[in-house]
C-alpha atoms as a PDB file:
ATOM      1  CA  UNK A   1     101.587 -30.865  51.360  1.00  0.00           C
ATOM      2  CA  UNK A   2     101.163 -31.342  47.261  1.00  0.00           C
ATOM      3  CA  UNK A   3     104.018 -33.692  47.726  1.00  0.00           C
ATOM      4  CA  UNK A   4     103.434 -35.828  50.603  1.00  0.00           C
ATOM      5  CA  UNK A   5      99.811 -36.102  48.872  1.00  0.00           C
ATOM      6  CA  UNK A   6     101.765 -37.246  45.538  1.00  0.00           C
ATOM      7  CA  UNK A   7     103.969 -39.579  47.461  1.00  0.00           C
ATOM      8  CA  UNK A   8     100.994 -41.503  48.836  1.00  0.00           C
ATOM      9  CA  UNK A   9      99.192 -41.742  45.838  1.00  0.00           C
ATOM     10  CA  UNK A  10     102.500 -43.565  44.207  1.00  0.00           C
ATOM     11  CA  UNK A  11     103.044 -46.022  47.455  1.00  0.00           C
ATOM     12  CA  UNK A  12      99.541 -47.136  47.039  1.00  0.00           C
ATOM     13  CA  UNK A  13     100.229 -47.961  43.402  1.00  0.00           C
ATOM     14  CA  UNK A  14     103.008 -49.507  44.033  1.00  0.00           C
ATOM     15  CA  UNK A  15     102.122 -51.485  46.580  1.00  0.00           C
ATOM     16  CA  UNK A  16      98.917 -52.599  45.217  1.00  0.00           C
ATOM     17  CA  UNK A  17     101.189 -53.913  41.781  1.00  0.00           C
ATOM     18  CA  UNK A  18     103.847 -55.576  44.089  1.00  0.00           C
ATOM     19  CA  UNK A  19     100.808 -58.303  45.245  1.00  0.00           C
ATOM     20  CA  UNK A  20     101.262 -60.780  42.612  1.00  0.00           C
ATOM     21  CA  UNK A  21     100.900 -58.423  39.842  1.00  0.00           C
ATOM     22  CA  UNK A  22      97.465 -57.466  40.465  1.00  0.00           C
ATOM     23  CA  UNK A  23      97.235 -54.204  41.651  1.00  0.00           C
ATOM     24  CA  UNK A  24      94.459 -51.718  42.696  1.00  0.00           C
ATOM     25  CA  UNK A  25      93.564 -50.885  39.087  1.00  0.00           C
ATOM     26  CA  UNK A  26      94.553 -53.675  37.413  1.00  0.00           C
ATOM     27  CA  UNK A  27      91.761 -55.896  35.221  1.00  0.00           C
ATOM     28  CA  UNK A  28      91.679 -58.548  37.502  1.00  0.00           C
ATOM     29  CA  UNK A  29      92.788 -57.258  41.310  1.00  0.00           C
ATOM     30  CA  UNK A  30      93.249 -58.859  44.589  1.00  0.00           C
ATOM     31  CA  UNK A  31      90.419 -58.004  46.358  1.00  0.00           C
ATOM     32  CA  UNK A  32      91.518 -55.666  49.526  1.00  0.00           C
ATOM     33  CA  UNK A  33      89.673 -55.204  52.686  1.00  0.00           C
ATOM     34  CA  UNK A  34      86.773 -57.184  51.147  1.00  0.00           C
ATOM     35  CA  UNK A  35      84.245 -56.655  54.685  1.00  0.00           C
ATOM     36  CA  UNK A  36      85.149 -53.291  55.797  1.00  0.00           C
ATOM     37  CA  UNK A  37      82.243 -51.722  53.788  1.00  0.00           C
ATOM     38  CA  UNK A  38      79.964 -54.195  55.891  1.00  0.00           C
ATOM     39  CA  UNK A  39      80.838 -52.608  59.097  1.00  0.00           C
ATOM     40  CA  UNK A  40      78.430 -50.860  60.672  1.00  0.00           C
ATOM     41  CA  UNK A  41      80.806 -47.477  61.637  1.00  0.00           C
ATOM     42  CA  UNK A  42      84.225 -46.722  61.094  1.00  0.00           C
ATOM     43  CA  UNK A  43      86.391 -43.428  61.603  1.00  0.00           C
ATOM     44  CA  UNK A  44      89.010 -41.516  60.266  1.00  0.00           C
ATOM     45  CA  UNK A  45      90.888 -38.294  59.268  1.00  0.00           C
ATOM     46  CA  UNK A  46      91.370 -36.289  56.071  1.00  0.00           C
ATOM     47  CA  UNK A  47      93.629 -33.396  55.036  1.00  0.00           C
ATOM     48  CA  UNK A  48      93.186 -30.941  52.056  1.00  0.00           C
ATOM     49  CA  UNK A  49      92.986 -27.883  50.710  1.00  0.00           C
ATOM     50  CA  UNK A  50      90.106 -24.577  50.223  1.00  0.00           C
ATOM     51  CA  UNK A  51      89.614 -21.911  47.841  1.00  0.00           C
ATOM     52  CA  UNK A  52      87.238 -19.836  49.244  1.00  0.00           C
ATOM     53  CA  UNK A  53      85.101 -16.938  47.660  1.00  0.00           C
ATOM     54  CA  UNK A  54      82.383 -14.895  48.474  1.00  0.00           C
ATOM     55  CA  UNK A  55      78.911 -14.144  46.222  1.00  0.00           C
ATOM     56  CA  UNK A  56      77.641 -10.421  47.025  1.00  0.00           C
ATOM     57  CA  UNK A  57      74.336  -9.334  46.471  1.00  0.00           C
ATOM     58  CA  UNK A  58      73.569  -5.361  46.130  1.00  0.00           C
ATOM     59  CA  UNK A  59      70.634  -3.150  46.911  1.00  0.00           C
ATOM     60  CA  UNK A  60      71.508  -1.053  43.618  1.00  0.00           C
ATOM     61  CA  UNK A  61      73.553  -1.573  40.840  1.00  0.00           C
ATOM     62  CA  UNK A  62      77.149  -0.690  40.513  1.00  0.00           C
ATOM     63  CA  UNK A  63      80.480  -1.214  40.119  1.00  0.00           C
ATOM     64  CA  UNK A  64      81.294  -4.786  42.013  1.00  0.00           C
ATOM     65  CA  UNK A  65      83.422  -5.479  44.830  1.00  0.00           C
ATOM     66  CA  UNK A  66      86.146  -7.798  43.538  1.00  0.00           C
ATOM     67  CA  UNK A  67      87.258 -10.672  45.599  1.00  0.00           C
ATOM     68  CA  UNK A  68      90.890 -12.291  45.904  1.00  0.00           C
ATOM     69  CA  UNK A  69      91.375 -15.776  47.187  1.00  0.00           C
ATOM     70  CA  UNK A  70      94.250 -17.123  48.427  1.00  0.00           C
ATOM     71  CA  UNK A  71      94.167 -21.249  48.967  1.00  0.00           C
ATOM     72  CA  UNK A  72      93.937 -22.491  52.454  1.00  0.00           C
ATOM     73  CA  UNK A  73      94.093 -25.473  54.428  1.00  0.00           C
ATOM     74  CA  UNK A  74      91.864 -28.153  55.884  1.00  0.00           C
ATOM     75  CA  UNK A  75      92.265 -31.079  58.139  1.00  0.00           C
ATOM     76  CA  UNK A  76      89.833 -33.045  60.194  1.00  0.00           C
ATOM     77  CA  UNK A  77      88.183 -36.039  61.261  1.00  0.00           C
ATOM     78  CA  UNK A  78      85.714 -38.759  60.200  1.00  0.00           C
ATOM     79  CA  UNK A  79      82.675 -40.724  61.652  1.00  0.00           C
ATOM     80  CA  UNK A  80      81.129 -42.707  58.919  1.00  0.00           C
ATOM     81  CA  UNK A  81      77.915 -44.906  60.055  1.00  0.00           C
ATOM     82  CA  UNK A  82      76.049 -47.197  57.798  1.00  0.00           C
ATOM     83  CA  UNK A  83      72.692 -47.243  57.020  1.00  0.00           C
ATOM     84  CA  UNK A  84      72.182 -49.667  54.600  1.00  0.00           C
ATOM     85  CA  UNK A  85      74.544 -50.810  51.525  1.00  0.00           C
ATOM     86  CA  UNK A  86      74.829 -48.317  49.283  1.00  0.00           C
ATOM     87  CA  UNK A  87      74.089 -45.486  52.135  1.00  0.00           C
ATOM     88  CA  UNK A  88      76.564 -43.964  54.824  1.00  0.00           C
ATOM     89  CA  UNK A  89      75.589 -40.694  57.029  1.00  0.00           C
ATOM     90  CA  UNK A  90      78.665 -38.862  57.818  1.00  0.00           C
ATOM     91  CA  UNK A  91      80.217 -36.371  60.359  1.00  0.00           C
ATOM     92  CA  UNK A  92      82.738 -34.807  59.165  1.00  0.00           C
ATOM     93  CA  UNK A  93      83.719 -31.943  61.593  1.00  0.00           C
ATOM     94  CA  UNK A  94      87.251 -30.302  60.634  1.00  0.00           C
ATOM     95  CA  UNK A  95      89.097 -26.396  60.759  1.00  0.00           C
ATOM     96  CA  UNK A  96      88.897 -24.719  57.453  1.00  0.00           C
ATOM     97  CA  UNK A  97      91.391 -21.622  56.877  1.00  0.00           C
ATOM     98  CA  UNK A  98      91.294 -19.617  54.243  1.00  0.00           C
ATOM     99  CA  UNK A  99      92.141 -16.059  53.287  1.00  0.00           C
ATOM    100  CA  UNK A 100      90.389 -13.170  51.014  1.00  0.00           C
ATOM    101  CA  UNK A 101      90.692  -9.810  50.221  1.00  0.00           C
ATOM    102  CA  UNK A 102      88.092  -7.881  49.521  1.00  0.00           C
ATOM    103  CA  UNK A 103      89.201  -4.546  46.859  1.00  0.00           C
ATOM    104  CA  UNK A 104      86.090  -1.753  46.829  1.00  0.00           C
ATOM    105  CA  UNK A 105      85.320   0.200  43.534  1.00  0.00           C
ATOM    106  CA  UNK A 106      87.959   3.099  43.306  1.00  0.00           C
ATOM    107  CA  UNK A 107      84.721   5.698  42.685  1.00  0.00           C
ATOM    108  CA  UNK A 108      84.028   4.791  46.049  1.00  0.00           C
ATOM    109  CA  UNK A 109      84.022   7.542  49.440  1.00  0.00           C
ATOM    110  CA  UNK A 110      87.411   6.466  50.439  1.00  0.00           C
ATOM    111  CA  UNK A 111      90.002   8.929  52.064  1.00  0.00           C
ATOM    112  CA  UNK A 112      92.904   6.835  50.808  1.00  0.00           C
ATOM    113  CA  UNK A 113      93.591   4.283  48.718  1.00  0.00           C
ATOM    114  CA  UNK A 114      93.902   1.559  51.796  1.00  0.00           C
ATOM    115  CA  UNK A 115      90.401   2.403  52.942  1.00  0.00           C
ATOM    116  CA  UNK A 116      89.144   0.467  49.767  1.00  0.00           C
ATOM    117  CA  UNK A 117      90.909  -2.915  50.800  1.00  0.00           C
ATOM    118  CA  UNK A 118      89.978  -4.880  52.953  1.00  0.00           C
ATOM    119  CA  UNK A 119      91.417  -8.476  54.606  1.00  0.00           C
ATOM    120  CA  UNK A 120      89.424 -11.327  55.640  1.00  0.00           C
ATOM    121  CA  UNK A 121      91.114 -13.621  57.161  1.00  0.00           C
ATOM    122  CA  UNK A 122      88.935 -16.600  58.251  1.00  0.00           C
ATOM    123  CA  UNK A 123      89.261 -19.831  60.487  1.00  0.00           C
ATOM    124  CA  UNK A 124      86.484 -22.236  60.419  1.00  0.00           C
ATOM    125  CA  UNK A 125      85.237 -25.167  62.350  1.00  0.00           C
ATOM    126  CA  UNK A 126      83.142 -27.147  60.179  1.00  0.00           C
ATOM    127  CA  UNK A 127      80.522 -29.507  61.174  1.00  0.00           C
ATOM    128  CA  UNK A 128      79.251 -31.215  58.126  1.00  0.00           C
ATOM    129  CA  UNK A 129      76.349 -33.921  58.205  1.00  0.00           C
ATOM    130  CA  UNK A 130      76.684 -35.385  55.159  1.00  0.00           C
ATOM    131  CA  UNK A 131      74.532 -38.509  53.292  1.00  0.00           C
ATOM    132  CA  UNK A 132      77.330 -40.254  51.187  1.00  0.00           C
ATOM    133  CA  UNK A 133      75.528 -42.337  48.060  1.00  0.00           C
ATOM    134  CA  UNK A 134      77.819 -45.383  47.019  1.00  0.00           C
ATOM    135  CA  UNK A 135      78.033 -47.123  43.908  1.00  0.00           C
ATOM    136  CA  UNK A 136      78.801 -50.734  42.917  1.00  0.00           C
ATOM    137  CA  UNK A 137      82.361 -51.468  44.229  1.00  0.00           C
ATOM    138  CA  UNK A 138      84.193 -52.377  40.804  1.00  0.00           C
ATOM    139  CA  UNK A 139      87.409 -54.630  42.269  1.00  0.00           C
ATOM    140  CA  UNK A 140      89.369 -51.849  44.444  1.00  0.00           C
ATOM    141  CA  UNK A 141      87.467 -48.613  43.397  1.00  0.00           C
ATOM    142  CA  UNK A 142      84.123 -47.652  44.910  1.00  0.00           C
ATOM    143  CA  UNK A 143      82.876 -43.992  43.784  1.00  0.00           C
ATOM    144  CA  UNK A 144      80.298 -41.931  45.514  1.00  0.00           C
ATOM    145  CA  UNK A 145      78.382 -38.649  45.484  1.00  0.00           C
ATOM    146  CA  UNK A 146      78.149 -36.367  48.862  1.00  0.00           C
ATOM    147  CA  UNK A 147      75.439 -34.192  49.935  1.00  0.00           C
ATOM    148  CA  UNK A 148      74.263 -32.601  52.957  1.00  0.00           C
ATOM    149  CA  UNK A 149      74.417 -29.111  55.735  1.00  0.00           C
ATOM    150  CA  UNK A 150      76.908 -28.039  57.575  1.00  0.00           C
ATOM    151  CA  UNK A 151      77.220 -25.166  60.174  1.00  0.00           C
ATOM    152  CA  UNK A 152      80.582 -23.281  60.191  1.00  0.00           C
ATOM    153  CA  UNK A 153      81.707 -21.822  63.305  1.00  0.00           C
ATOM    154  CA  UNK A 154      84.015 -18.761  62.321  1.00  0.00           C
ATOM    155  CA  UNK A 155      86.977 -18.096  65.032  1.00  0.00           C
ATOM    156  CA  UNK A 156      87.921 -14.689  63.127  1.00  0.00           C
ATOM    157  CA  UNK A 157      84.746 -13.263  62.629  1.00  0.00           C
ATOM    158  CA  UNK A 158      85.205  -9.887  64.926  1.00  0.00           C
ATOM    159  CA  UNK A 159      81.438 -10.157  65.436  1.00  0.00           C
ATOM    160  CA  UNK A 160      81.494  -9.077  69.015  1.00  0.00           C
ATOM    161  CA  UNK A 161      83.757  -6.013  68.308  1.00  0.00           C
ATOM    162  CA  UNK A 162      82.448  -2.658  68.681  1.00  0.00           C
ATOM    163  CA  UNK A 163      84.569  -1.302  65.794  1.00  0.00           C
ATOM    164  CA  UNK A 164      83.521  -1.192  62.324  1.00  0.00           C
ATOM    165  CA  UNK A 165      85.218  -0.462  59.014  1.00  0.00           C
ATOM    166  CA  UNK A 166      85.803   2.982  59.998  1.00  0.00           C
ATOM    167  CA  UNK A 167      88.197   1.904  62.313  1.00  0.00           C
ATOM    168  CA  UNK A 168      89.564  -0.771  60.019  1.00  0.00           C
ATOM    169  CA  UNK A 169      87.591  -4.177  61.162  1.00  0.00           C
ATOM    170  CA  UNK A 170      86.409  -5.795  58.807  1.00  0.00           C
ATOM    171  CA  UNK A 171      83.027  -8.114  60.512  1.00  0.00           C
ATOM    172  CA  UNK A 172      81.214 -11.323  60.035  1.00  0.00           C
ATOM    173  CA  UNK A 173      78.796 -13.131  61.806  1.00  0.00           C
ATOM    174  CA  UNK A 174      80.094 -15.956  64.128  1.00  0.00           C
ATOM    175  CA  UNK A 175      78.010 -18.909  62.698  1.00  0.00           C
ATOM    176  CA  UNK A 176      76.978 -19.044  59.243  1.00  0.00           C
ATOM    177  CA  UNK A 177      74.595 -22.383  57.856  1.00  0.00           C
ATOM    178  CA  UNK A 178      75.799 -23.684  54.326  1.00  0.00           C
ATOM    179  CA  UNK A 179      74.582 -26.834  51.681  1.00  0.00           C
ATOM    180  CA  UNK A 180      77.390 -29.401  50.486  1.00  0.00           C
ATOM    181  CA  UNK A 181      77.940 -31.468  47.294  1.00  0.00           C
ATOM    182  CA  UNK A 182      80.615 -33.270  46.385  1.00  0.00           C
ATOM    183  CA  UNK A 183      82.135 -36.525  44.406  1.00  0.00           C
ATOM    184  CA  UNK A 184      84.592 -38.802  45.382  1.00  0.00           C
ATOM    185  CA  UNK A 185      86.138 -42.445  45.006  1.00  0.00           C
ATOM    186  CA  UNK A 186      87.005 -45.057  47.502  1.00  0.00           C
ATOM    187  CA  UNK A 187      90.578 -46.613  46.931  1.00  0.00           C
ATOM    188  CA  UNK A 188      90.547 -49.981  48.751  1.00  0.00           C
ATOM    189  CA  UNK A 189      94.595 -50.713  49.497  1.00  0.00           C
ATOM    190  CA  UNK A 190      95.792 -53.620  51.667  1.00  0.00           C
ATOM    191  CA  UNK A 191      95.527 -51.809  55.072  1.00  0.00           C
ATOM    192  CA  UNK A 192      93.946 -48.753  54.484  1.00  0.00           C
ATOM    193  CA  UNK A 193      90.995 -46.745  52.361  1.00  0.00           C
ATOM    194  CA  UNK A 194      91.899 -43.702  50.205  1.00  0.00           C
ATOM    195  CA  UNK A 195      89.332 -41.383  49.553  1.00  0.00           C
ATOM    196  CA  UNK A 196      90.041 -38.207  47.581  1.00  0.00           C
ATOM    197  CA  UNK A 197      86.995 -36.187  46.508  1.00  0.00           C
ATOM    198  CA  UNK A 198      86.393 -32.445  45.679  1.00  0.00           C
ATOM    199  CA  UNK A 199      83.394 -30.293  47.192  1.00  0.00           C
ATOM    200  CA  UNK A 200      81.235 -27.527  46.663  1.00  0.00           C
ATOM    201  CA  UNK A 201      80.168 -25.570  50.064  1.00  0.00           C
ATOM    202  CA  UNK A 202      77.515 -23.222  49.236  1.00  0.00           C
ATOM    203  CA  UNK A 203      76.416 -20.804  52.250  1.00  0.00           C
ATOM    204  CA  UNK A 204      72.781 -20.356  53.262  1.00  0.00           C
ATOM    205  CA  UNK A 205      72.840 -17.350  55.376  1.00  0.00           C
ATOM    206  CA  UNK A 206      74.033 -13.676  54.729  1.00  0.00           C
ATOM    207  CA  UNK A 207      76.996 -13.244  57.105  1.00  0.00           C
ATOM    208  CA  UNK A 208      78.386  -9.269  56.457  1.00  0.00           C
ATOM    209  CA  UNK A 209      78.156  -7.404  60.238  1.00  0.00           C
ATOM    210  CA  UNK A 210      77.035  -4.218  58.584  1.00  0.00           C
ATOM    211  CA  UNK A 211      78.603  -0.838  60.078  1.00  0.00           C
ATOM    212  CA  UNK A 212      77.439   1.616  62.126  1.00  0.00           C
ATOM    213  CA  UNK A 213      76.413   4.343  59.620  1.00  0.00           C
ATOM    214  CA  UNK A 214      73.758   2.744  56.965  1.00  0.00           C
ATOM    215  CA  UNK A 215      75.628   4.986  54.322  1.00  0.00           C
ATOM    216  CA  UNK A 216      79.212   3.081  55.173  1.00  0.00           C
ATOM    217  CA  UNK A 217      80.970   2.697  51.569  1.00  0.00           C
ATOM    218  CA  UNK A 218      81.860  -0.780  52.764  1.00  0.00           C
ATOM    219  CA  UNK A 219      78.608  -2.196  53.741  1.00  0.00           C
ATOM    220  CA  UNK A 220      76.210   0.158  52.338  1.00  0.00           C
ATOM    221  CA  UNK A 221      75.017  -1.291  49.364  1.00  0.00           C
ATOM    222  CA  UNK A 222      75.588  -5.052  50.019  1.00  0.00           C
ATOM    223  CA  UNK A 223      72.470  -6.958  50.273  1.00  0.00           C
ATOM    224  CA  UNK A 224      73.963  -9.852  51.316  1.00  0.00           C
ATOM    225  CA  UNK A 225      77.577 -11.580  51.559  1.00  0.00           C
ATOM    226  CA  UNK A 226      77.867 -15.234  51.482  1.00  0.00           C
ATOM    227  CA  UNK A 227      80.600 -17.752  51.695  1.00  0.00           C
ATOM    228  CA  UNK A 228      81.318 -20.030  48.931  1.00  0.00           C
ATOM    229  CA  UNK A 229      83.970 -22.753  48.566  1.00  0.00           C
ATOM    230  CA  UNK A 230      85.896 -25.335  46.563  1.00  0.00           C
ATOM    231  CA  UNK A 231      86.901 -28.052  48.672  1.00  0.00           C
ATOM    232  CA  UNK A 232      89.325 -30.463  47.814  1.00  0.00           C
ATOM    233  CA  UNK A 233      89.752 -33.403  50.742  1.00  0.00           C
ATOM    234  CA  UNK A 234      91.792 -36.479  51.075  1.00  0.00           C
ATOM    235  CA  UNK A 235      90.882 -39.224  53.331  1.00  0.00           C
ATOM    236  CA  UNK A 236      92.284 -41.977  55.215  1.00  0.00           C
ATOM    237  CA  UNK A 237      89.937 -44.697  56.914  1.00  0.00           C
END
């Protein structure tokens, strides 16, 4: 994926410095897709990639719960409408995967050593409504700044299972409510807008299913659990 990403990046280059020696970030550029920004909506798709991480709150203090992330995957689709100029509202829904693993303090009630890990493995539908704030276009290159909610719709959540952490399942809630920010530029090329940006999801609601005994070492002492993510999207319009 790193590659084809790479590869795209140099095509657009090049392309954009075969037209008469003015290319996309030259001083003086050919001006590309000069009334798309005017239209009123327009749609496409991104792909990327996640790191995603979770923030624990306790009840008392102690030893933390360490978190491992692995980098996932994203890809999804775009709906960008227009409110004015500088303004765009968009919907941005798309499936998130990511994976984590979750290793308890050692000092912990655990029978053996396994009992103090624990895998999340999470799939995501994201629905993102997002306000995207555009600067000046300079020649080719437009940047912006993203904010906004989203609502994330986890498809590996176990929430309806009736087994907890003493039988090894590991629980979340189903729907979880987060706040986005994010920066990004608009690359205009002759056909086609590129629009890489990087994005901070930040979640709103507490989503650890807690287990069945109130004293369980995995759930015990956790106030709350909340998603958090670096999100790094590329987009094609």
């Amino acid at each position: 994926m790193k590659k084809i990403i790479v590869l795209i990046l140099l095509c657009i280059a090049v392309k954009g410095n075969s037209q008469n020696s003015k290319g996309i970030f030259s001083k003086d550029p050919i001006i590309n897709l000069e009334n798309w920004q005017k239209k009123r909506l327009y749609f496409g798709f991104f792909l990327g990639f996640n790191s995603y991480d979770f923030k624990i709150d306790y009840k008392t203090v102690g030893p933390d719960v360490q978190v491992d992330k692995s980098g996932g995957f994203n890809v999804g689709l775009v709906t960008n409408f227009r409110l004015q100029e500088y303004l765009d509202l968009r919907f941005e829904p798309g499936l998130y995967y990511s994976d984590r693993t979750l290793h308890y303090p050692s000092n912990a009630a655990f029978d053996t050593p396994n009992d103090a890990i624990r895998k999340v493995n999470s799939t995501y539908v994201n629905f993102p409504l997002l306000l995207k704030f555009s600067a000046l276009r300079t020649g080719n290159i437009r940047p912006y700044l993203l904010g906004g909610v989203s609502a994330n719709l986890n498809l590996s959540s176990n929430a309806k299972s009736p087994d907890d952490n003493l039988e090894e399942r590991f629980r979340v809630k189903t729907w979880t409510t987060n706040y986005e920010l994010g920066i990004g530029i608009d690359i205009f090329s002759e056909y086609f807008i590129f629009s890489p940006s990087l994005r901070g999801q930040f979640g709103l609601s507490d989503e650890l299913i807690r287990d069945k005994n109130p004293n369980s070492p995995w759930t015990g002492n956790i106030e709350s659990m909340k998603s958090r993510a670096i999100l790094i999207n590329f987009t094609f319009h």
